[in-house]
Protein backbone atom coordinates (compact mmCIF):
# COMPACT_ATOMS: atom_id res chain seq x y z
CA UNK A 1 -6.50 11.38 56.41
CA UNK A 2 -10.32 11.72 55.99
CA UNK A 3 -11.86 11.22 52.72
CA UNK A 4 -12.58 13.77 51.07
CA UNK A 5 -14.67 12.69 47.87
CA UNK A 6 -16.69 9.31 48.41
CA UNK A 7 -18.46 7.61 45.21
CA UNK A 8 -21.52 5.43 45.86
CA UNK A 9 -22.48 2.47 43.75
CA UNK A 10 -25.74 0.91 44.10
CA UNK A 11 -25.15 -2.70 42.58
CA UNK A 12 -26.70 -5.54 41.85
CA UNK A 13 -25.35 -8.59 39.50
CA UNK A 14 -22.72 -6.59 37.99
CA UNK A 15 -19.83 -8.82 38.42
CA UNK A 16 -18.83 -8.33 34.57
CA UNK A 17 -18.91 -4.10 34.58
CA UNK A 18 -18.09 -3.70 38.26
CA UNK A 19 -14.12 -4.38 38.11
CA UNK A 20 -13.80 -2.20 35.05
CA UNK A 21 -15.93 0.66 37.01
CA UNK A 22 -14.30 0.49 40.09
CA UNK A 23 -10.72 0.27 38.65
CA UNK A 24 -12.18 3.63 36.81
CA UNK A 25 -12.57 5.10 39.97
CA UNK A 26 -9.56 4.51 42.25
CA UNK A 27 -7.63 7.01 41.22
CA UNK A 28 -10.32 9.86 41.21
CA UNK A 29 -12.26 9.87 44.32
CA UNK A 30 -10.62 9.03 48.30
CA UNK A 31 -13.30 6.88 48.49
CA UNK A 32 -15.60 4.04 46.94
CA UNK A 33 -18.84 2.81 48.94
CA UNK A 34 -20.66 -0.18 47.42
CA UNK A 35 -24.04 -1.48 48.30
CA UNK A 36 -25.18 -4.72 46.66
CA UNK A 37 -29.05 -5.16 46.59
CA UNK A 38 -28.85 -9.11 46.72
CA UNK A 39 -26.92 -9.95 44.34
CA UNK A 40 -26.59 -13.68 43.08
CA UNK A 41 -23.19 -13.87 41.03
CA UNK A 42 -20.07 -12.62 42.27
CA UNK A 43 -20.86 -8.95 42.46
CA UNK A 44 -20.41 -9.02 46.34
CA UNK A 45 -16.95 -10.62 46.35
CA UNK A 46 -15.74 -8.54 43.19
CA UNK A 47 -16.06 -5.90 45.31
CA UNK A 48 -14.60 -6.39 48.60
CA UNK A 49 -11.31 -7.81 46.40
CA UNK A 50 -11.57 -3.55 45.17
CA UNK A 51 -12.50 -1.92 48.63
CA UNK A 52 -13.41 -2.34 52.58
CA UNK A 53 -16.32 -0.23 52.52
CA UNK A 54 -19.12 -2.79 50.93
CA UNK A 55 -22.31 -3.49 52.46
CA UNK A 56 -25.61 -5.02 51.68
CA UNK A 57 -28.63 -3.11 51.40
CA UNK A 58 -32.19 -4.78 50.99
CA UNK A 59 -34.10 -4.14 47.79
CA UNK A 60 -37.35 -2.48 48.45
CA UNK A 61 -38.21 -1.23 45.13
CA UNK A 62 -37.53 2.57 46.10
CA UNK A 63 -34.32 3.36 45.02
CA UNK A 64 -33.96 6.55 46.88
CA UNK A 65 -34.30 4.91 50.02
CA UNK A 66 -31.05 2.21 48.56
CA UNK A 67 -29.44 5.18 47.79
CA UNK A 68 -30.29 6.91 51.13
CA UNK A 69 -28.59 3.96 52.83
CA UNK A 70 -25.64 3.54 50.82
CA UNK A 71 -24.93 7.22 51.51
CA UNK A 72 -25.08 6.58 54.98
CA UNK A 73 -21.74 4.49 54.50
CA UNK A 74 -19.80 7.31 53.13
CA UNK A 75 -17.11 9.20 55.00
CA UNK A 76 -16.50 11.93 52.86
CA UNK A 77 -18.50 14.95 52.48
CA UNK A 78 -18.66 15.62 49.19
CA UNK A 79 -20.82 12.65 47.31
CA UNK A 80 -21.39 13.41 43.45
CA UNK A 81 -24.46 12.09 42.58
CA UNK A 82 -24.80 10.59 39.31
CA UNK A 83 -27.51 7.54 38.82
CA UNK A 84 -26.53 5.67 35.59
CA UNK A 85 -25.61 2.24 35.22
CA UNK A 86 -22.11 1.54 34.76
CA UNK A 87 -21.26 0.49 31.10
CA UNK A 88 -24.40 1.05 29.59
């Protein structure tokens, strides 16, 4: 079955709010897309352990092009769009 509802987290160095954020999120959308903007702590690896669909996307100071590109990743077509920081 096709996702339906994909969330999108832009990330960077959020290896103590990401498990609690993605565990959040399992059981509400059919899909979770992270892009990590070079992190250096375990942000990365926190989330692969969560789900398959995390990729790297360059920094470039613009976040609506980070954004742009970690939308590219989803599968479902319906992407909420929300831009806060988790846990803060």
């Amino acid at each position: 079955m096709e996702p339906l509802i994909s969330a999108v987290l832009i990330v960077r160095n959020e290896q103590e709010r990401l498990p609690a954020c993605l565990d959040a999120l399992a059981d509400v959308v059919d899909e979770i897309v992270v892009a990590d903007t070079g992190s250096t702590d375990r942000t990365f690896e926190i989330a692969q352990a969560h789900t398959d669909r995390v990729v790297r996307v360059p920094w470039t100071n613009d976040f609506a092009a980070a954004r742009n590109a970690a939308v590219a990743h989803a599968r479902g077509p319906c992407v909420p769009a929300r831009a806060r920081r988790c846990g803060r």
